[in-house]
PDB file of N, CA and C in Angstrom:
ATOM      1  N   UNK A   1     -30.110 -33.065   2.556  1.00  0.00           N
ATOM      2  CA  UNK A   1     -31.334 -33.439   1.904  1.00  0.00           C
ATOM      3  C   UNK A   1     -31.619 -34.915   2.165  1.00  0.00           C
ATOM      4  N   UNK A   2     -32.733 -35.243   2.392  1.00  0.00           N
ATOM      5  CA  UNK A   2     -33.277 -36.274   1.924  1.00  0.00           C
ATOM      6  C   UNK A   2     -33.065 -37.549   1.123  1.00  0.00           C
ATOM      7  N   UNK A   3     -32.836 -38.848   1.422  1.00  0.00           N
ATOM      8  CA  UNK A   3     -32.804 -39.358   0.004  1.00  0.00           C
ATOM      9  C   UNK A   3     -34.135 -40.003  -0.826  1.00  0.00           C
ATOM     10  N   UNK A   4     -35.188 -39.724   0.185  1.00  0.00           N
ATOM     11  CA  UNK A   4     -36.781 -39.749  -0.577  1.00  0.00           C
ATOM     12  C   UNK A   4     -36.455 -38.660  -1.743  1.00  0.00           C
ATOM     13  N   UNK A   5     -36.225 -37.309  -1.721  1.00  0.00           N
ATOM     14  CA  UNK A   5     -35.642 -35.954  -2.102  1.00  0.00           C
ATOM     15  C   UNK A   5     -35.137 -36.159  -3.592  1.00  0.00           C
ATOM     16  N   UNK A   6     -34.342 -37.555  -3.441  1.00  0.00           N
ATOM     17  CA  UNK A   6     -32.871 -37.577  -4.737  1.00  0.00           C
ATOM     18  C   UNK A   6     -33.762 -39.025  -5.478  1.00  0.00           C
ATOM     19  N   UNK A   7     -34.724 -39.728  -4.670  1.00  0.00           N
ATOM     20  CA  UNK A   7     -35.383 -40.602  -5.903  1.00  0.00           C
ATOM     21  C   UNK A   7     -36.523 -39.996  -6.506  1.00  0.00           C
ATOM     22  N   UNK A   8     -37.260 -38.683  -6.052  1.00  0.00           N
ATOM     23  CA  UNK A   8     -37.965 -38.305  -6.693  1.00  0.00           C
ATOM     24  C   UNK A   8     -37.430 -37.384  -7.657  1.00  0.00           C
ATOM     25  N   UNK A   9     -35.876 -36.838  -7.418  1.00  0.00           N
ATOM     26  CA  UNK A   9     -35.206 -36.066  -8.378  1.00  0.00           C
ATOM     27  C   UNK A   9     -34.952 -36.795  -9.649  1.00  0.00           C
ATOM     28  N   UNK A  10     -34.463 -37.995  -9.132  1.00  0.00           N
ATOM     29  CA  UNK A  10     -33.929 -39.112 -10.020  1.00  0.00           C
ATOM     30  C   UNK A  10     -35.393 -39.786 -11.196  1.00  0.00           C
ATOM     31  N   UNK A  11     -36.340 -39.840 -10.540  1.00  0.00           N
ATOM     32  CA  UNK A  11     -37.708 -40.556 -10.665  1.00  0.00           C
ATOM     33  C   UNK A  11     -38.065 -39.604 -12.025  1.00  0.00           C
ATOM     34  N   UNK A  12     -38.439 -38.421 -11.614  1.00  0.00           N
ATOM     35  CA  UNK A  12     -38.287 -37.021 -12.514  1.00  0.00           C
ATOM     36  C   UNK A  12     -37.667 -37.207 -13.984  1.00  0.00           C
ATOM     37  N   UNK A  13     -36.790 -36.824 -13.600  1.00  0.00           N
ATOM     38  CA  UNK A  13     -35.473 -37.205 -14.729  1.00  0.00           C
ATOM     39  C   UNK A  13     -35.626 -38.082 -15.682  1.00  0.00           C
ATOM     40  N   UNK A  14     -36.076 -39.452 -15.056  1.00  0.00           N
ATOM     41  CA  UNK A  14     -36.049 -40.356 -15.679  1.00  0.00           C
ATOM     42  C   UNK A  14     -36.982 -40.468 -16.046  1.00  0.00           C
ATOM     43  N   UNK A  15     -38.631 -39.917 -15.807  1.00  0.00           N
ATOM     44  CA  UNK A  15     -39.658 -39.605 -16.654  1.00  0.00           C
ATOM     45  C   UNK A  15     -39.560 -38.809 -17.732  1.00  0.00           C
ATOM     46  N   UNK A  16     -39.087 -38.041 -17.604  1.00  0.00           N
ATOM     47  CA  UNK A  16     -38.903 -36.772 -18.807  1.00  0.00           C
ATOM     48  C   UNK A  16     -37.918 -37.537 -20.098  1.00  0.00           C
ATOM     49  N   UNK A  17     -36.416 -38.397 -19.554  1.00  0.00           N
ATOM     50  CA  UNK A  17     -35.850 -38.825 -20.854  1.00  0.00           C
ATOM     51  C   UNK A  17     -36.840 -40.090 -21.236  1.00  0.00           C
ATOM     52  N   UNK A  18     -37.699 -40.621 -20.664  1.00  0.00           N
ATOM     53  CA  UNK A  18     -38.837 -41.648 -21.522  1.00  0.00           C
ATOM     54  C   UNK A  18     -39.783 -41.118 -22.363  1.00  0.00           C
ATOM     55  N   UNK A  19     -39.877 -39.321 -21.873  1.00  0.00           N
ATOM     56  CA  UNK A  19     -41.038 -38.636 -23.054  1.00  0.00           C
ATOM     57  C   UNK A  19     -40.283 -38.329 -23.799  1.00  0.00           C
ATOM     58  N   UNK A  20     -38.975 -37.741 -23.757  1.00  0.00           N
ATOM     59  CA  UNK A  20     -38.327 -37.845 -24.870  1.00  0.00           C
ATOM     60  C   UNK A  20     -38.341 -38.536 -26.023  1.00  0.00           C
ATOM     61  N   UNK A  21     -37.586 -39.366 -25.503  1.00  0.00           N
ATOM     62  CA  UNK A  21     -37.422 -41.377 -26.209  1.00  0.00           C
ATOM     63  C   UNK A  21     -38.900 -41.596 -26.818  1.00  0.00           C
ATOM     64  N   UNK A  22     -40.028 -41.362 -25.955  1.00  0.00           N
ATOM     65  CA  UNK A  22     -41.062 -41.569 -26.959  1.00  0.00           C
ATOM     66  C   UNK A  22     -41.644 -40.679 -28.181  1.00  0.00           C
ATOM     67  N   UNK A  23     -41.029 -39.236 -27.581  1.00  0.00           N
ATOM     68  CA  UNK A  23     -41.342 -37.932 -28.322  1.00  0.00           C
ATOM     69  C   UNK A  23     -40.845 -38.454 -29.783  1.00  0.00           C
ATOM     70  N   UNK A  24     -39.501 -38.740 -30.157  1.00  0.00           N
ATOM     71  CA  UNK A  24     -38.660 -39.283 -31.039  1.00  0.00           C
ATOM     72  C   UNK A  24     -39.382 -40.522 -32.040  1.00  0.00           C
ATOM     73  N   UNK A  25     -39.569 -41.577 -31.321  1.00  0.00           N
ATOM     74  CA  UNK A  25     -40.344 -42.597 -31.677  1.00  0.00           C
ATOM     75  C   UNK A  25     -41.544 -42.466 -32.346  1.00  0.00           C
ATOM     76  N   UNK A  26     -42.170 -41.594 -31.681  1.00  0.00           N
ATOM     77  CA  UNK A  26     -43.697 -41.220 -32.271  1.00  0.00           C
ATOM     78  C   UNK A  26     -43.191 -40.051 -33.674  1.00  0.00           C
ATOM     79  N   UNK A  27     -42.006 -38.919 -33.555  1.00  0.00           N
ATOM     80  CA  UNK A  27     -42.007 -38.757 -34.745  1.00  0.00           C
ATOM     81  C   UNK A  27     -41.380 -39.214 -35.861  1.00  0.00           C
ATOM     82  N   UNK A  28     -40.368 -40.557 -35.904  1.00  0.00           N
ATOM     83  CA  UNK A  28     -39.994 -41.088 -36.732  1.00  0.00           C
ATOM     84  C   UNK A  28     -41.016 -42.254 -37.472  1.00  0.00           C
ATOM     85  N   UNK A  29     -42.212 -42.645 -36.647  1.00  0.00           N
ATOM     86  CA  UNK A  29     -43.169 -43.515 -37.164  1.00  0.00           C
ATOM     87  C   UNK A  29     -44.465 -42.357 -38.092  1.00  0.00           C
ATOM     88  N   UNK A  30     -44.058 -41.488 -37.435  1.00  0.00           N
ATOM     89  CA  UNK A  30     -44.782 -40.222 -38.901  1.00  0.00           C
ATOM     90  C   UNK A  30     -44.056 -40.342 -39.741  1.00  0.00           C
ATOM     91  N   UNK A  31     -43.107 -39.766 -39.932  1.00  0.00           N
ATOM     92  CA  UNK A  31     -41.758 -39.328 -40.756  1.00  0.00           C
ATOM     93  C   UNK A  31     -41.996 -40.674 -41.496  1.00  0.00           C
ATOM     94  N   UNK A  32     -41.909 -42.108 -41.161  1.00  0.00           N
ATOM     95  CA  UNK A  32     -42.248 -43.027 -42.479  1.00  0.00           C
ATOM     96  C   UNK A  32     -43.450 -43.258 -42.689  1.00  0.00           C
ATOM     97  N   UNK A  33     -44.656 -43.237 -42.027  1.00  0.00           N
ATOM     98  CA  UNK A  33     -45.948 -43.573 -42.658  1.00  0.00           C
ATOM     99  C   UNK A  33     -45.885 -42.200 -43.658  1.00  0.00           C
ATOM    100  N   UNK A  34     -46.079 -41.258 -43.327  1.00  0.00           N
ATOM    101  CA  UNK A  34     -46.447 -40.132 -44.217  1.00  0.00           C
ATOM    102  C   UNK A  34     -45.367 -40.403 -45.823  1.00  0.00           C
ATOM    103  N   UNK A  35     -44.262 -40.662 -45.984  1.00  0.00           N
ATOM    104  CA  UNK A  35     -43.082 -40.793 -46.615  1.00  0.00           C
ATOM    105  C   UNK A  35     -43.448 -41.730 -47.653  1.00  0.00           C
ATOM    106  N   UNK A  36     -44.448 -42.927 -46.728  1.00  0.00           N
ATOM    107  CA  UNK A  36     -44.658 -44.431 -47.366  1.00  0.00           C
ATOM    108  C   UNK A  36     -45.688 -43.728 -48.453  1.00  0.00           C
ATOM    109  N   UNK A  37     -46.391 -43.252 -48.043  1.00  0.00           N
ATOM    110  CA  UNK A  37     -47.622 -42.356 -49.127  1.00  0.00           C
ATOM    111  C   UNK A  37     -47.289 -41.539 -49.513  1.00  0.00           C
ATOM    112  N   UNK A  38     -46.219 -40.693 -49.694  1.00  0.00           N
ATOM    113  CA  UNK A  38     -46.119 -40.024 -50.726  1.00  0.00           C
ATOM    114  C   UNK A  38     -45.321 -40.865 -51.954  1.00  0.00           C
ATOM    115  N   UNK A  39     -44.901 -42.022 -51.336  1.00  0.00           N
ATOM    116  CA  UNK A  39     -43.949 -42.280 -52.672  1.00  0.00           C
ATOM    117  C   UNK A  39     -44.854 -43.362 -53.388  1.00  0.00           C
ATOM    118  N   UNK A  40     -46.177 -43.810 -53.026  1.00  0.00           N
ATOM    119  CA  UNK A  40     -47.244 -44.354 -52.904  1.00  0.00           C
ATOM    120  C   UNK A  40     -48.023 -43.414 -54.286  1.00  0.00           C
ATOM    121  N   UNK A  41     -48.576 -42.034 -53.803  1.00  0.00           N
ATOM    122  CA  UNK A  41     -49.242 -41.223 -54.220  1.00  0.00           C
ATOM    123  C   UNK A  41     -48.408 -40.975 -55.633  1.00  0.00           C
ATOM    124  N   UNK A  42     -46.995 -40.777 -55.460  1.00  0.00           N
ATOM    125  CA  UNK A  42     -45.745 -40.373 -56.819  1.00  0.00           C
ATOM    126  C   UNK A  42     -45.458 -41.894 -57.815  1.00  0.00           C
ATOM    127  N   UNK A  43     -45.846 -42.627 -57.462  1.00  0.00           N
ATOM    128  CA  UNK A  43     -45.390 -43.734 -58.228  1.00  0.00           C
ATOM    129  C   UNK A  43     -46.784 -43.998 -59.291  1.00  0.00           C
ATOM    130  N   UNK A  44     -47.754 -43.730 -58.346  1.00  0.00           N
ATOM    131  CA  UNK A  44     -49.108 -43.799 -58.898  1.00  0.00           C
ATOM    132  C   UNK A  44     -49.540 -42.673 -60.011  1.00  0.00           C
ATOM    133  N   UNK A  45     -48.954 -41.793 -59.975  1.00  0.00           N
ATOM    134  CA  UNK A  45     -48.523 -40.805 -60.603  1.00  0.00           C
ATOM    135  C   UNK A  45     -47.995 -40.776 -62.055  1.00  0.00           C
ATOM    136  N   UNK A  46     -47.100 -41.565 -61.783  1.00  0.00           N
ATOM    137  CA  UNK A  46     -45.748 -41.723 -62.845  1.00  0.00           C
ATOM    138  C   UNK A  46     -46.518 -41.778 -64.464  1.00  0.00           C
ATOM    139  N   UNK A  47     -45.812 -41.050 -65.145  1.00  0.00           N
ATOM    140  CA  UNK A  47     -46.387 -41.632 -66.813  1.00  0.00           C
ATOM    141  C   UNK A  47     -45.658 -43.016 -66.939  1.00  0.00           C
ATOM    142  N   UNK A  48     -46.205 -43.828 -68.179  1.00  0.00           N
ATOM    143  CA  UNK A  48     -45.874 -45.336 -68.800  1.00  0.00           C
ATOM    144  C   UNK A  48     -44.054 -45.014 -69.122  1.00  0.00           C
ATOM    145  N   UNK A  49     -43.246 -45.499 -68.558  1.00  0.00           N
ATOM    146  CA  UNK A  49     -41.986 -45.308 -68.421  1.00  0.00           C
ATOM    147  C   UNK A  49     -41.133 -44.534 -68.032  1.00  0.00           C
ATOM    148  N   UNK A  50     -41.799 -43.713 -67.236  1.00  0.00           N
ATOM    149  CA  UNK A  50     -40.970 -42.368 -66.283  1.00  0.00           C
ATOM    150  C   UNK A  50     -40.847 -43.234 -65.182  1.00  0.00           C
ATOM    151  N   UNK A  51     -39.260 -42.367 -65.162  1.00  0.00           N
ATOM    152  CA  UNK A  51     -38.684 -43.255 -63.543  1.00  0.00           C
ATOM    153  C   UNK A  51     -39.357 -42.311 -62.821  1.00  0.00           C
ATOM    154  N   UNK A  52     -38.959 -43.334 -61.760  1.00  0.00           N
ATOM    155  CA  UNK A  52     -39.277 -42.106 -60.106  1.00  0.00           C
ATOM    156  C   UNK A  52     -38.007 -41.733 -59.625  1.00  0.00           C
ATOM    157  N   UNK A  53     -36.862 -41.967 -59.842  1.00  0.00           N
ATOM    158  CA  UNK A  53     -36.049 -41.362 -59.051  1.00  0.00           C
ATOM    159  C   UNK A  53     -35.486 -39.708 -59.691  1.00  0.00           C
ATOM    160  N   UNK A  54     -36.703 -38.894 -59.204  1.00  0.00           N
ATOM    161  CA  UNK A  54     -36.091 -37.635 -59.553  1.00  0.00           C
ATOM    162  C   UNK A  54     -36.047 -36.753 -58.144  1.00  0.00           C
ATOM    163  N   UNK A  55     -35.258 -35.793 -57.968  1.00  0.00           N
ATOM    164  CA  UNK A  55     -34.810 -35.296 -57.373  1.00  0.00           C
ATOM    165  C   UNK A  55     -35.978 -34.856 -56.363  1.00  0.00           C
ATOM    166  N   UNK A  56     -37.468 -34.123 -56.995  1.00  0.00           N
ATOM    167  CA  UNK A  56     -38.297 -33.584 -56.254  1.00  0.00           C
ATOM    168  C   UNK A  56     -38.981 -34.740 -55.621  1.00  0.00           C
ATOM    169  N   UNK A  57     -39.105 -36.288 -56.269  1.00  0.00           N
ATOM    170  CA  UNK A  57     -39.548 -36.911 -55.187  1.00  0.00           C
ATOM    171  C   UNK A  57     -39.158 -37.004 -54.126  1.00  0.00           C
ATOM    172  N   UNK A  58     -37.682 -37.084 -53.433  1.00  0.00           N
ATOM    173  CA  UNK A  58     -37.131 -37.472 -52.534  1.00  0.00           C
ATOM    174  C   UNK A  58     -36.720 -35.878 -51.478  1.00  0.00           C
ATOM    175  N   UNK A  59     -37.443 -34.988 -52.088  1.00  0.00           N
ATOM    176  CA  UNK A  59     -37.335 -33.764 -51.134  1.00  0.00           C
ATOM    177  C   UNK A  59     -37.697 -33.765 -49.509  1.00  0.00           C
ATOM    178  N   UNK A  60     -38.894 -34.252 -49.396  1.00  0.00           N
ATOM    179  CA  UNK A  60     -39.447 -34.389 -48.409  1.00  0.00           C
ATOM    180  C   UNK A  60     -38.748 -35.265 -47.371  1.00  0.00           C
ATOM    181  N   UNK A  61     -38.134 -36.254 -47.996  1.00  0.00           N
ATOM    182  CA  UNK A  61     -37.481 -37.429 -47.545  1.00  0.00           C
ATOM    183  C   UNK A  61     -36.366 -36.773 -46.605  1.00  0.00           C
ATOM    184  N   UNK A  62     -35.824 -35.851 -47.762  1.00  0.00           N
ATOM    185  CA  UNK A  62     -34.258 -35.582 -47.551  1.00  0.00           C
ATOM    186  C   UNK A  62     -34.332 -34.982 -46.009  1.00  0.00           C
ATOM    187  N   UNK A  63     -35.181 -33.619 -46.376  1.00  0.00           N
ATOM    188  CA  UNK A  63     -35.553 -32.428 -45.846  1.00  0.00           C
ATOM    189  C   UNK A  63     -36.047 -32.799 -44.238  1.00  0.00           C
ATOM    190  N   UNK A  64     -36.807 -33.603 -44.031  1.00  0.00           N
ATOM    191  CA  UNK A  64     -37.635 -33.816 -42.887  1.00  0.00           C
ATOM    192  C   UNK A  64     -36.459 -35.165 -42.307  1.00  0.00           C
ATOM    193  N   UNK A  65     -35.706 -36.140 -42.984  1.00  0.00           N
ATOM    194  CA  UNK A  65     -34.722 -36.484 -42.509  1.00  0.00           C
ATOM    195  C   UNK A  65     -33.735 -36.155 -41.747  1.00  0.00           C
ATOM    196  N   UNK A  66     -33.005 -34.869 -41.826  1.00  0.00           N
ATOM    197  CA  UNK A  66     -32.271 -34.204 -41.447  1.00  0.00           C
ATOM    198  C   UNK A  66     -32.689 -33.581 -40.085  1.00  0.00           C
ATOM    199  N   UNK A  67     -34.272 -33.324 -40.265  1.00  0.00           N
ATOM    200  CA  UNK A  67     -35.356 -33.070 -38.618  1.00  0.00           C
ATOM    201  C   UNK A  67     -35.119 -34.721 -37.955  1.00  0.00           C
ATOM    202  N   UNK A  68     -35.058 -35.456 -38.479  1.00  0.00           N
ATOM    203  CA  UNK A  68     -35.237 -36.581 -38.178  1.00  0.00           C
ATOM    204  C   UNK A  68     -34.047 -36.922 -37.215  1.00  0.00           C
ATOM    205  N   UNK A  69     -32.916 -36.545 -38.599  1.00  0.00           N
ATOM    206  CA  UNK A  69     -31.395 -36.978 -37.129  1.00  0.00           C
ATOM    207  C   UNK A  69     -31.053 -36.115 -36.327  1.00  0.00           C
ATOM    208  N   UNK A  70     -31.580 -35.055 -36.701  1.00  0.00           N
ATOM    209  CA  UNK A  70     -31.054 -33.522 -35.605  1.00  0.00           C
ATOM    210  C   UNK A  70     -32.256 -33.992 -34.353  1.00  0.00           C
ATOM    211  N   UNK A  71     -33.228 -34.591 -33.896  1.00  0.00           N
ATOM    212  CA  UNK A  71     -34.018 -34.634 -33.186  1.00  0.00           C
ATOM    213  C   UNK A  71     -33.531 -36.233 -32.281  1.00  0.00           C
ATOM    214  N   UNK A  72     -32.873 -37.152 -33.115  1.00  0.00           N
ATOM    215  CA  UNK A  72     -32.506 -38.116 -32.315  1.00  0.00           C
ATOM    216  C   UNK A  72     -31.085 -37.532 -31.950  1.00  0.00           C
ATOM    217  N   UNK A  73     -30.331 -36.994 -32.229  1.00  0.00           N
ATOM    218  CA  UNK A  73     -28.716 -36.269 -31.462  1.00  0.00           C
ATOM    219  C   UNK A  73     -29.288 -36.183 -30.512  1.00  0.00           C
ATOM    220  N   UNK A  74     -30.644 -35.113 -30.067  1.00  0.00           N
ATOM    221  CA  UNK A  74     -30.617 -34.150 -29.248  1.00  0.00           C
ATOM    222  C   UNK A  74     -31.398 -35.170 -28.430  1.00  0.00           C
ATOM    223  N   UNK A  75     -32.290 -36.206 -28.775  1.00  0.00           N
ATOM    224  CA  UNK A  75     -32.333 -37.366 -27.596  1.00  0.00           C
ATOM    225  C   UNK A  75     -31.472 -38.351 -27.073  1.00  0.00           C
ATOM    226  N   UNK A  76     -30.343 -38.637 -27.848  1.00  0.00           N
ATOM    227  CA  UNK A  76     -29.554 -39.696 -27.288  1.00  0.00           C
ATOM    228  C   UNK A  76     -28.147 -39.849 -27.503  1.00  0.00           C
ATOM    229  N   UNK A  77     -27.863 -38.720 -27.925  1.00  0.00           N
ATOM    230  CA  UNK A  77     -26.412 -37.712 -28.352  1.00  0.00           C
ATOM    231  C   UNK A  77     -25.371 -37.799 -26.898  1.00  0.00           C
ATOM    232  N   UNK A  78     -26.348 -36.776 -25.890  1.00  0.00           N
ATOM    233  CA  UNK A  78     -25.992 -36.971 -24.566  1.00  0.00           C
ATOM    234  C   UNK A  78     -25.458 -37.944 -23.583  1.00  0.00           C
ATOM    235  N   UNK A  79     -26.186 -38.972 -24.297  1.00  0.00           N
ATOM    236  CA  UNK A  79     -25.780 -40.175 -22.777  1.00  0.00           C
ATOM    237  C   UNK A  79     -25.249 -40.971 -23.701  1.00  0.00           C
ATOM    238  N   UNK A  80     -24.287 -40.996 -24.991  1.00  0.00           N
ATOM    239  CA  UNK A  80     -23.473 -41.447 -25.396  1.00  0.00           C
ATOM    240  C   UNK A  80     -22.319 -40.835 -25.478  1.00  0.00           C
ATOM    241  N   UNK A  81     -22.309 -39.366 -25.582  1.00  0.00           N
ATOM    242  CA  UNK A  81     -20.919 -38.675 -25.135  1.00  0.00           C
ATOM    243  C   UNK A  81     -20.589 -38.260 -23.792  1.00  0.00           C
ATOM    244  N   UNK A  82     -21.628 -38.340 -23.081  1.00  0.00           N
ATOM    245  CA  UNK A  82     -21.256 -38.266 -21.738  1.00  0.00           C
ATOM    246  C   UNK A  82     -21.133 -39.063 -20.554  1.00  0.00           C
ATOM    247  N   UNK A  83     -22.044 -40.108 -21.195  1.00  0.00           N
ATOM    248  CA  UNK A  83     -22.226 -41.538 -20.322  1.00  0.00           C
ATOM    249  C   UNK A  83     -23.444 -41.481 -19.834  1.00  0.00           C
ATOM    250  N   UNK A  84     -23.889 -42.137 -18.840  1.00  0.00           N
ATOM    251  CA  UNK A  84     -25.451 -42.754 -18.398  1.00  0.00           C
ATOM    252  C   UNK A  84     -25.437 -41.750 -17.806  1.00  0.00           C
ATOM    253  N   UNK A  85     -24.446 -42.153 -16.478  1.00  0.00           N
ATOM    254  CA  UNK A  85     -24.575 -41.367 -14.816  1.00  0.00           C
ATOM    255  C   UNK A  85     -24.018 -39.632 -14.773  1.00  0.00           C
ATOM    256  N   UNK A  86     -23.648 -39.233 -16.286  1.00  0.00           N
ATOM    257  CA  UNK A  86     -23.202 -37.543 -16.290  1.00  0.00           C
ATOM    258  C   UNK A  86     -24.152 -36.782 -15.477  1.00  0.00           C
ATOM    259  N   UNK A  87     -25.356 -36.669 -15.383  1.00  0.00           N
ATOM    260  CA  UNK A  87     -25.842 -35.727 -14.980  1.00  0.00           C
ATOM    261  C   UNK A  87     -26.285 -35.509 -13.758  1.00  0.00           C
ATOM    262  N   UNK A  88     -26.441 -37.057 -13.272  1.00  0.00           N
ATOM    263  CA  UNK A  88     -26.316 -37.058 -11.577  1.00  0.00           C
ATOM    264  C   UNK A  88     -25.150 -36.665 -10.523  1.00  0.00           C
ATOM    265  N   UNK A  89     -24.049 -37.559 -11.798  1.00  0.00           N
ATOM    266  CA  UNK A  89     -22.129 -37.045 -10.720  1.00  0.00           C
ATOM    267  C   UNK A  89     -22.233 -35.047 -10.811  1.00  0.00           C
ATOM    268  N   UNK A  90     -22.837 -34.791 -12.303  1.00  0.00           N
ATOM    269  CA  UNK A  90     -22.623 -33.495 -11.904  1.00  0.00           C
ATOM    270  C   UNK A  90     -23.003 -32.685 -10.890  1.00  0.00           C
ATOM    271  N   UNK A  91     -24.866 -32.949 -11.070  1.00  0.00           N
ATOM    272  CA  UNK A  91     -25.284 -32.584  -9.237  1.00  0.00           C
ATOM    273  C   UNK A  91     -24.791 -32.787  -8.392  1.00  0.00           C
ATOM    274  N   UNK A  92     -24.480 -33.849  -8.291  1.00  0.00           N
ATOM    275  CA  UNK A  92     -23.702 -34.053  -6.599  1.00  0.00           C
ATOM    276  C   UNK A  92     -22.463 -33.614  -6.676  1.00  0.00           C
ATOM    277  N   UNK A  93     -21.715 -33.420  -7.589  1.00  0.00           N
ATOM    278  CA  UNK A  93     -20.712 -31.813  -7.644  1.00  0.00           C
ATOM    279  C   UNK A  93     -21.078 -30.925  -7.537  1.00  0.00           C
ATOM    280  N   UNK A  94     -22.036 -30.345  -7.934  1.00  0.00           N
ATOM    281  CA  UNK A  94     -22.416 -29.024  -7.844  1.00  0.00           C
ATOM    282  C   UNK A  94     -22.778 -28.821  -6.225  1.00  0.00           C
ATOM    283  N   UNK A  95     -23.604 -29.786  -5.900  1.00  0.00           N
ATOM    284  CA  UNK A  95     -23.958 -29.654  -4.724  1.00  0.00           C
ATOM    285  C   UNK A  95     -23.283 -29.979  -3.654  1.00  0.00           C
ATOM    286  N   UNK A  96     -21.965 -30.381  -3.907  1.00  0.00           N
ATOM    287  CA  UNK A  96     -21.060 -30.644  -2.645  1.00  0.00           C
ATOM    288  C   UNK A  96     -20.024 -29.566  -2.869  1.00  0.00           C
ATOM    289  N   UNK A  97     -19.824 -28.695  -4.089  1.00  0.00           N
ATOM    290  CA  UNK A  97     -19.244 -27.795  -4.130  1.00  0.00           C
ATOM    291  C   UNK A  97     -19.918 -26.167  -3.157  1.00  0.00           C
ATOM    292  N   UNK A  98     -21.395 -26.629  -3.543  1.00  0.00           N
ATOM    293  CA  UNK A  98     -22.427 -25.689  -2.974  1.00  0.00           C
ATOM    294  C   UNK A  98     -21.945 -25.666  -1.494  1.00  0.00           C
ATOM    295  N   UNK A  99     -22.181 -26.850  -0.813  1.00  0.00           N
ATOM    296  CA  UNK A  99     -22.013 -27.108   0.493  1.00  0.00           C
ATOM    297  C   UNK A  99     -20.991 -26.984   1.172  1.00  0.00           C
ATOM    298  N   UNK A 100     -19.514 -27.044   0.324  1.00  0.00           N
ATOM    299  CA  UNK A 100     -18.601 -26.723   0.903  1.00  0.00           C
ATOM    300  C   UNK A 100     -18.054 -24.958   1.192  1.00  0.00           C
ATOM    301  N   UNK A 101     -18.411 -24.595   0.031  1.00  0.00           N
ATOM    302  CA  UNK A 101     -18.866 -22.479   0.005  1.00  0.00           C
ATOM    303  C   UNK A 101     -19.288 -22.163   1.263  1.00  0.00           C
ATOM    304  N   UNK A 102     -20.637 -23.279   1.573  1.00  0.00           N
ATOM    305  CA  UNK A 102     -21.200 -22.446   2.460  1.00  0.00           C
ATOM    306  C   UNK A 102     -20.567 -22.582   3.520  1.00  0.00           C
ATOM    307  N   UNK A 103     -19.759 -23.433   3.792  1.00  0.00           N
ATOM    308  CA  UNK A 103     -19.614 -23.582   5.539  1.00  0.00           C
ATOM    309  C   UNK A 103     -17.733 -22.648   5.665  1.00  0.00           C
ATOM    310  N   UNK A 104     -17.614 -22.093   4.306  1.00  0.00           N
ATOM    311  CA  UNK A 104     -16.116 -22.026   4.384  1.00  0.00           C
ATOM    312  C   UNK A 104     -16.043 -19.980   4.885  1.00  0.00           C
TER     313      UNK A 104
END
């Protein structure tokens, strides 16, 4: 192959983990604007000496939190347990394993 071939493979790749990375970004800046107003909307709420810290305020928090860290694992989980360059050494294993099959 080519190595025009392996920077547009590479080029690729590395577009897709930046939509990621932004995919993430854009929903953790929901996850607190929306969060900021509800506790906004609940405080405003409150009777003359009721706390706010009750359990149903912080549902949403909890609940959509947990979307929150399960969605950054699955963006940046990877290239901390596997390292930067995992997924390129693997191709070029795979593909020198490929190449050696064939000629054997």
């Amino acid at each position: 192959m080519e190595p025009n071939y392996f920077e547009k493979e590479r080029y690729e790749r590395a577009k897709k983990r930046v939509q990621r990375i932004t995919g993430f970004y854009s929903h953790l800046l929901v996850y607190v604007v929306i969060n900021l107003m509800i506790v906004v909307v609940n405080v405003q709420q409150l009777d003359p000496g009721e706390s706010y810290f009750k359990w149903q305020n912080f549902t949403t928090l909890f609940f959509w939190g947990i979307g929150i860290l399960a969605h950054g694992l699955s963006v940046f989980m990877p290239y901390i347990v596997l390292g930067k360059n995992w997924e390129e050494r693997k191709i070029k294993e795979l593909m020198e394993k490929e190449r050696k099959s064939k000629w054997e």
